[in-house]
Protein backbone atom coordinates (compact mmCIF):
# COMPACT_ATOMS: atom_id res chain seq x y z
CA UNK A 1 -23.56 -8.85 11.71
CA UNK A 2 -24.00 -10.80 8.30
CA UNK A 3 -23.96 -14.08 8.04
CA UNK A 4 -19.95 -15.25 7.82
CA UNK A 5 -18.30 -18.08 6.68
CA UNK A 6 -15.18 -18.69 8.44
CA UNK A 7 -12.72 -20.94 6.33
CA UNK A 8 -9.81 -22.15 8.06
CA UNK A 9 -6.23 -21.05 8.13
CA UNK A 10 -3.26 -22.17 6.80
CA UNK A 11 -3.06 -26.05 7.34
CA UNK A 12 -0.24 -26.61 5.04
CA UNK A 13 2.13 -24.18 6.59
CA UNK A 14 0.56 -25.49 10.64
CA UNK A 15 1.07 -29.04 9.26
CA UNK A 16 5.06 -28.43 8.00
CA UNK A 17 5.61 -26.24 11.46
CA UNK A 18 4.29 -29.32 13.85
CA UNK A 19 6.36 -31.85 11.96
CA UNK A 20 9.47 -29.97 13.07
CA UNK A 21 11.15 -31.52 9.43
CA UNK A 22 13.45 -29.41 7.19
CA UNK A 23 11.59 -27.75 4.42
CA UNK A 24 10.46 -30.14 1.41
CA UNK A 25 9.10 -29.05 -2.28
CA UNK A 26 6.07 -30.68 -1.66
CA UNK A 27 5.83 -29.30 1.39
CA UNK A 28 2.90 -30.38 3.67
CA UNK A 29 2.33 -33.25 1.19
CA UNK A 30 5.75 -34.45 2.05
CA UNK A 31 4.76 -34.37 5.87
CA UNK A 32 0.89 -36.03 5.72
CA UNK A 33 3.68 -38.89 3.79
CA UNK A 34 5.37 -39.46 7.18
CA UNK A 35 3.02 -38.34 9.58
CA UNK A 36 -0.68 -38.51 8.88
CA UNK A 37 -1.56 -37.77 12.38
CA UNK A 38 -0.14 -34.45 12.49
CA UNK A 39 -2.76 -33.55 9.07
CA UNK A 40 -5.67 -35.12 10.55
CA UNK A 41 -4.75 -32.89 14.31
CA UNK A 42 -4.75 -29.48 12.46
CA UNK A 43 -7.73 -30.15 10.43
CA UNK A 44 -9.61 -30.55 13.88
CA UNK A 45 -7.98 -27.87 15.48
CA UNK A 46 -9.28 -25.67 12.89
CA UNK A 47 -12.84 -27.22 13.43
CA UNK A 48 -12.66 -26.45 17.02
CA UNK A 49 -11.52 -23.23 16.53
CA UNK A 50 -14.69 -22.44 14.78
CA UNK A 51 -14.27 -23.04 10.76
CA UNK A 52 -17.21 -24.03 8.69
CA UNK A 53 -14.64 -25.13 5.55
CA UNK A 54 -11.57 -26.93 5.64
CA UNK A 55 -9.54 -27.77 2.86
CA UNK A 56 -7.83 -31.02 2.02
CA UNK A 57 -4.17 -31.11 2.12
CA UNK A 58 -3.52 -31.52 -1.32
CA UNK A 59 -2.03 -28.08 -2.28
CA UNK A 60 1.22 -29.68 -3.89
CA UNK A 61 0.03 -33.10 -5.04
CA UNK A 62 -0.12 -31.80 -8.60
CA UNK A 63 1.47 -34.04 -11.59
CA UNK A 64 3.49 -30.72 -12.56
CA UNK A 65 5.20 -30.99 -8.64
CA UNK A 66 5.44 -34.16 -8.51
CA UNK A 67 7.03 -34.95 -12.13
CA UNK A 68 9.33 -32.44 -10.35
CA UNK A 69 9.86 -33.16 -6.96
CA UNK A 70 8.44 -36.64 -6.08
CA UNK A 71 6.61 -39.47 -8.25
CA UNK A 72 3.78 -38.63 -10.64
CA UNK A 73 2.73 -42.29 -9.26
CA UNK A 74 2.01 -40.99 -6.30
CA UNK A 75 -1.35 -38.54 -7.40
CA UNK A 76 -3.92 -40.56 -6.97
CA UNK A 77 -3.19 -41.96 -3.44
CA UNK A 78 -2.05 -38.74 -2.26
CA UNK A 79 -5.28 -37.10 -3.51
CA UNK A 80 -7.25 -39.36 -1.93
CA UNK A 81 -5.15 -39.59 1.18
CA UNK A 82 -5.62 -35.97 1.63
CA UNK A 83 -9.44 -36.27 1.29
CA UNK A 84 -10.11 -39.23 3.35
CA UNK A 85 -7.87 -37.55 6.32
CA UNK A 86 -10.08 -34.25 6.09
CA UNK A 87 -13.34 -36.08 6.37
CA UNK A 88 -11.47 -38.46 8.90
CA UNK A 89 -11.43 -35.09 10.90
CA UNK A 90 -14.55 -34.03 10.74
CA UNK A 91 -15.93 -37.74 11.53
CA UNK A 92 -14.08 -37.82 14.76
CA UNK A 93 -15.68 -34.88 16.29
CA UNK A 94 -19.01 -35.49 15.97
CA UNK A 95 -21.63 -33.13 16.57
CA UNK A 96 -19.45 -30.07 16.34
CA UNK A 97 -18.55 -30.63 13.12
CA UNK A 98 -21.98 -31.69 11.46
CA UNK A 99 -22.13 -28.54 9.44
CA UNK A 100 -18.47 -28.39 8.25
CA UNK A 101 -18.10 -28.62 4.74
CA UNK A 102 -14.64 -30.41 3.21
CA UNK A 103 -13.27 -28.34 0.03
CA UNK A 104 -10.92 -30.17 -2.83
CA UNK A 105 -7.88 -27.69 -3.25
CA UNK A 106 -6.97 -26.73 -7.24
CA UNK A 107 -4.09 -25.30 -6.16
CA UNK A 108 -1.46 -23.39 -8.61
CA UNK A 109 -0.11 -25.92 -11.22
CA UNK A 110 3.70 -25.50 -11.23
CA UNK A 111 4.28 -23.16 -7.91
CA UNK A 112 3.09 -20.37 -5.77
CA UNK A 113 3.26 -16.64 -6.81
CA UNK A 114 4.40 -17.37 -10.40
CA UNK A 115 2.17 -17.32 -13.13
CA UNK A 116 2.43 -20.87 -15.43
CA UNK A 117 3.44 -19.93 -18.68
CA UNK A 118 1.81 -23.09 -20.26
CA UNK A 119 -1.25 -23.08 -22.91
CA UNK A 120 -4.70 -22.83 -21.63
CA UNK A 121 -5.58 -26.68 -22.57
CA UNK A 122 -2.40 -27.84 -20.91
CA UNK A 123 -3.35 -26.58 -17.64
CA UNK A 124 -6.79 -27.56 -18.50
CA UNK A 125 -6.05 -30.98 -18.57
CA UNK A 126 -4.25 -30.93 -15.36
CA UNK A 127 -6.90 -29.54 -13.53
CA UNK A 128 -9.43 -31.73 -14.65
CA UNK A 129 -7.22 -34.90 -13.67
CA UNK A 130 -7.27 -33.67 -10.04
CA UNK A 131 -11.41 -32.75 -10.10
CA UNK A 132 -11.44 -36.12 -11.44
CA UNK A 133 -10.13 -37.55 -8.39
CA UNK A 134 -11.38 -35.22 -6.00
CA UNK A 135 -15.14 -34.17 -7.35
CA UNK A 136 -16.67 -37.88 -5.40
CA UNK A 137 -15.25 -36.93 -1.81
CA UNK A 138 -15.39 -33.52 -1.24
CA UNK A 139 -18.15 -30.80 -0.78
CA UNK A 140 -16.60 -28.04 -2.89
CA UNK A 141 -14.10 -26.43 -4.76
CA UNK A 142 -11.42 -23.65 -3.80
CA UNK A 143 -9.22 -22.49 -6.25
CA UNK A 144 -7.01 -20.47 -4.24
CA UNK A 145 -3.23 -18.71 -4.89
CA UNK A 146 -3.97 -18.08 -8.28
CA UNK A 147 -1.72 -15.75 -10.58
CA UNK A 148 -3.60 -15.02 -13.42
CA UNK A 149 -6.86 -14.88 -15.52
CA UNK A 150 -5.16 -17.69 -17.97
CA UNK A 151 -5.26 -19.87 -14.66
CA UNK A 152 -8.24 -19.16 -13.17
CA UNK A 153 -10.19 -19.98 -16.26
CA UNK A 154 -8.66 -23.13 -16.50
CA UNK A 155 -9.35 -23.83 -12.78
CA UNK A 156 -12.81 -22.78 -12.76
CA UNK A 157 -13.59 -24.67 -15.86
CA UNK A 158 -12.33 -27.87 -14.38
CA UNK A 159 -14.02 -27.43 -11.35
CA UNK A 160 -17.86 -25.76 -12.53
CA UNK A 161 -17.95 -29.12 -15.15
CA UNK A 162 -17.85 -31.19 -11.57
CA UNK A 163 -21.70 -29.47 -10.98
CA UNK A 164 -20.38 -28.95 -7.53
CA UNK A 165 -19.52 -25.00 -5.29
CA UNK A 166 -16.90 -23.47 -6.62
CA UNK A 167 -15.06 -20.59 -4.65
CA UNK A 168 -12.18 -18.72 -6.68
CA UNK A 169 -9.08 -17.17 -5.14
CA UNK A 170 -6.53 -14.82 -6.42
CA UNK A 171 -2.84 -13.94 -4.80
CA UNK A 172 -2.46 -10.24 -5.57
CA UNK A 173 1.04 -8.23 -5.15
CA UNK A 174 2.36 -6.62 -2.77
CA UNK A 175 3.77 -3.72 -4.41
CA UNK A 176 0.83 -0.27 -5.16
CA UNK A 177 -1.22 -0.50 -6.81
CA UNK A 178 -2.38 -3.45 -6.20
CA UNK A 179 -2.87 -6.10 -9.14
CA UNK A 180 -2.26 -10.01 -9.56
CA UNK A 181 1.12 -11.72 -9.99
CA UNK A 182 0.64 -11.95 -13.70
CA UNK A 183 0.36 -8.01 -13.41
CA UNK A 184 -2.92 -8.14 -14.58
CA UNK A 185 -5.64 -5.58 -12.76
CA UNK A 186 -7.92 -7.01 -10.33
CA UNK A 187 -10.32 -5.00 -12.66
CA UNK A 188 -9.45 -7.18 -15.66
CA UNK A 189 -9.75 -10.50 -13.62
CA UNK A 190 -12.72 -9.60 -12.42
CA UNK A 191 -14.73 -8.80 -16.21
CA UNK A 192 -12.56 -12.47 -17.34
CA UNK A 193 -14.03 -14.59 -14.72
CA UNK A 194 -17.74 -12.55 -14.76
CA UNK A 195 -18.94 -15.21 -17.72
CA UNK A 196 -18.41 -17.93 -15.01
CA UNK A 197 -20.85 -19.12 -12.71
CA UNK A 198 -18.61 -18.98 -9.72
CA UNK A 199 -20.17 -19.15 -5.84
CA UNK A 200 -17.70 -16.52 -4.73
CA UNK A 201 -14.18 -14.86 -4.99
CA UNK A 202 -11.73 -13.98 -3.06
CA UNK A 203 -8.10 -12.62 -2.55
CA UNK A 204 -5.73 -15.09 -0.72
CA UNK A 205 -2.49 -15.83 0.37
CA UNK A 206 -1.16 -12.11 0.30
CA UNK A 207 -0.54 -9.64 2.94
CA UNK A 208 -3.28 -8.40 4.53
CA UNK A 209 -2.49 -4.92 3.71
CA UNK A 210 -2.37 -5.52 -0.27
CA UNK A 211 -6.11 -7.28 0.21
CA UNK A 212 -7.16 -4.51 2.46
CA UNK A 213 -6.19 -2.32 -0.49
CA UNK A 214 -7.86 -4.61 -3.11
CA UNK A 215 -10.83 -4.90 -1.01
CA UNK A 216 -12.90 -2.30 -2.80
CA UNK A 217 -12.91 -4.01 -6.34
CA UNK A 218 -14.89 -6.58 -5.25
CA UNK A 219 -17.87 -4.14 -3.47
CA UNK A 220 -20.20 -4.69 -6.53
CA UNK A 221 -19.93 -8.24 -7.05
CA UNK A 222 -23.38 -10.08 -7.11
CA UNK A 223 -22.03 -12.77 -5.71
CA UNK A 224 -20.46 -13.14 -2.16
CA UNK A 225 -16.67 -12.23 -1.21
CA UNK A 226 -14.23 -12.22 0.92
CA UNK A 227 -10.52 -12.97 1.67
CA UNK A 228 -8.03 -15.13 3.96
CA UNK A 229 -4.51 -13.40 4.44
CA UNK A 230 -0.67 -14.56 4.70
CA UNK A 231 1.38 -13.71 7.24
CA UNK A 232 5.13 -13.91 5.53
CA UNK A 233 6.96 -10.70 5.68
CA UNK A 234 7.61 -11.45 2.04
CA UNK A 235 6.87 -14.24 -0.62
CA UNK A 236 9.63 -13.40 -3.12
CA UNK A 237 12.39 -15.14 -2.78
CA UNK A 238 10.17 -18.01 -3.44
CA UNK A 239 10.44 -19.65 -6.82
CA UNK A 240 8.86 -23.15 -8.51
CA UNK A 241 10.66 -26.25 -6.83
CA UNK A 242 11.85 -24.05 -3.99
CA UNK A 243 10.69 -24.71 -0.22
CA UNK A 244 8.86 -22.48 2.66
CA UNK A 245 12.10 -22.19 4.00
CA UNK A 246 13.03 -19.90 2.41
CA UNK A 247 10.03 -17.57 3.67
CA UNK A 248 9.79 -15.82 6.97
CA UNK A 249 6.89 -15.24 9.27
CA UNK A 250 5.90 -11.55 10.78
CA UNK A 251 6.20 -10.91 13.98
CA UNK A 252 3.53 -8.01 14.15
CA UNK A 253 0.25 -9.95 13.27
CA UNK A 254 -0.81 -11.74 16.33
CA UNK A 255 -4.62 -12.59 16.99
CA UNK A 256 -5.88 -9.48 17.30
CA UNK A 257 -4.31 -7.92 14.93
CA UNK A 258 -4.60 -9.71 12.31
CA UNK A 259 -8.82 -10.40 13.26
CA UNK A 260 -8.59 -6.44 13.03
CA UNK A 261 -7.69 -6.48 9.27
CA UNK A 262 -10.80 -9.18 8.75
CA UNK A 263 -12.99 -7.60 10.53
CA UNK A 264 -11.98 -4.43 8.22
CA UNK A 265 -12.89 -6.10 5.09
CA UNK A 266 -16.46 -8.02 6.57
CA UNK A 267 -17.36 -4.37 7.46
CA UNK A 268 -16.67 -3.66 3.32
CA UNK A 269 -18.57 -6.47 2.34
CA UNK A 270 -16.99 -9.78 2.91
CA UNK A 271 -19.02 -12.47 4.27
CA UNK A 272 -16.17 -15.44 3.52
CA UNK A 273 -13.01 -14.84 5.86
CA UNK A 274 -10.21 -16.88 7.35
CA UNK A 275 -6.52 -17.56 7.52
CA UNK A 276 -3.63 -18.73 5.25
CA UNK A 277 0.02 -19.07 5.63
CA UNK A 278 1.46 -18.95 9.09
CA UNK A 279 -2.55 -17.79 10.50
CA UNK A 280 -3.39 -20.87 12.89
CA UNK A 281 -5.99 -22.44 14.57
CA UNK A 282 -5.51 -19.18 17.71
CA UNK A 283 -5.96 -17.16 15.06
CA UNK A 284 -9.32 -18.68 13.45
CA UNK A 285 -10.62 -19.07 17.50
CA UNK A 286 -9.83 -15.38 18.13
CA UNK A 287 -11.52 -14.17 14.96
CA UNK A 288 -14.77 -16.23 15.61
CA UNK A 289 -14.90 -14.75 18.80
CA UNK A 290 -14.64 -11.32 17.31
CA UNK A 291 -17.03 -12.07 14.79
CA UNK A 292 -19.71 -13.59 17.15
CA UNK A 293 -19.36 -10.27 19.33
């Protein structure tokens, strides 16, 4: 077996579930507000259940969300909230966690699954205030859930200026064939961002059966690839300022059958794997275990 790095799984939606809280815009930003403990627990879970990358729980402490749903006076000391907890985390357990890498999160601007319909040097601008604050305390970048090409440039233009990795994620549809949100091909993503010095890409926070299917247009990429799946039945009926309670989880993707659909795509090629929404830390354990076997 390939060398695999195994990112974690989806700490925002683990963090909101353990807080036992109604739903909030900001989500599990709103939570690590209240109840830091519960971030800096799931981070280590997902350590100890085997990933080499966590991300920092900063997925809606953008100034778009929270000119919107909080106070754009809070960015800075979430962002660096989220950070410190993360490498908090790691700190704690010690030799175990020597080798895990911390990633900054340049989440979608404005919300999940919706492309932002503002100008290229508007979400520029954005992005680069939250590499700014990020860049000096984490080890890389993921730019993960993104829509379109229009985003993703503007992400991964931010984030390459910082010198530092930079891993970029798309969400793709769930409707055949398979494309991005925007409705853009993966095909026409893929010759955007092939200018771009970019570490890897991947597909993300879709169902595991629209990245199985999207798997393939990534097979020639010179660069590695991979892929961490969601586990809603559906994302549509939510919209920008809405909450994740509006979502609702599958019942048919336990452990092993949702390390079966990873181990799918690692046998096409993918060497970067893990979990997002509603994929814990059994999950992440399980799939290490399959992978090590």
């Amino acid at each position: 077996m390939k060398n695999i790095c195994l990112l974690d799984g989806g700490t925002g939606q683990e963090i909101y579930r353990r807080s036992r809280k109604s739903a909030h815009p900001l989500w599990s930003a709103k939570v690590m507000m209240d109840r830091p403990d519960i971030v800096k627990e799931v981070h280590k879970e997902f350590i100890k259940a085997g990933a080499c990358i966590v991300t920092i729980n900063s997925y809606t402490i953008t100034p778009t969300r929270l000119r919107r749903d909080g106070e754009i006076d809070w960015f800075k000391k979430l962002q660096l909230q989220a950070s410190e907890i993360a490498l908090n985390a790691r700190d704690d357990l010690g030799a175990i966690a020597e080798d895990v890498e911390i990633a900054g999160c340049l989440p979608p601007l404005t919300g999940s699954y919706v492309p932002d319909d503002r100008s290229p040097a508007e979400l520029a601008n954005e992005y680069e205030q939250i590499v700014a604050v990020q860049a000096p305390v984490v080890d890389l970048f993921l730019i993960e859930t993104i829509s379109s090409i229009k985003e993703a440039k503007a992400a991964s233009e931010a984030a390459l200026k910082s010198g530092k990795v930079v891993y970029l994620s798309f969400t793709l549809s769930d409707k055949q064939p398979v494309k991005l949100r925007s409705g853009e091909s993966v095909n026409e993503a893929l010759d955007a961002m092939s200018g771009y010095s970019l570490d890897a890409i991947l597909f993300n926070c879709s169902s595991p059966e629209a990245i199985s299917a999207g798997m393939n247009s990534l097979k020639d990429l010179t660069i590695p690839y991979g892929a961490y799946a969601n586990a809603f039945t559906t994302v549509e009926p939510l919209k920008p300022g809405g909450t994740v309670g509006q979502l609702t989880p599958r019942t048919d993707l336990d452990e092993q059958t949702y390390a079966s659909y990873v181990m799918e795509w690692i046998h096409s090629g993918a060497t970067i794997v893990g979990g997002c929404c509603e994929v814990g830390p059994s999950h992440i354990a399980h799939l290490k275990q399959r992978i090590e076997e």
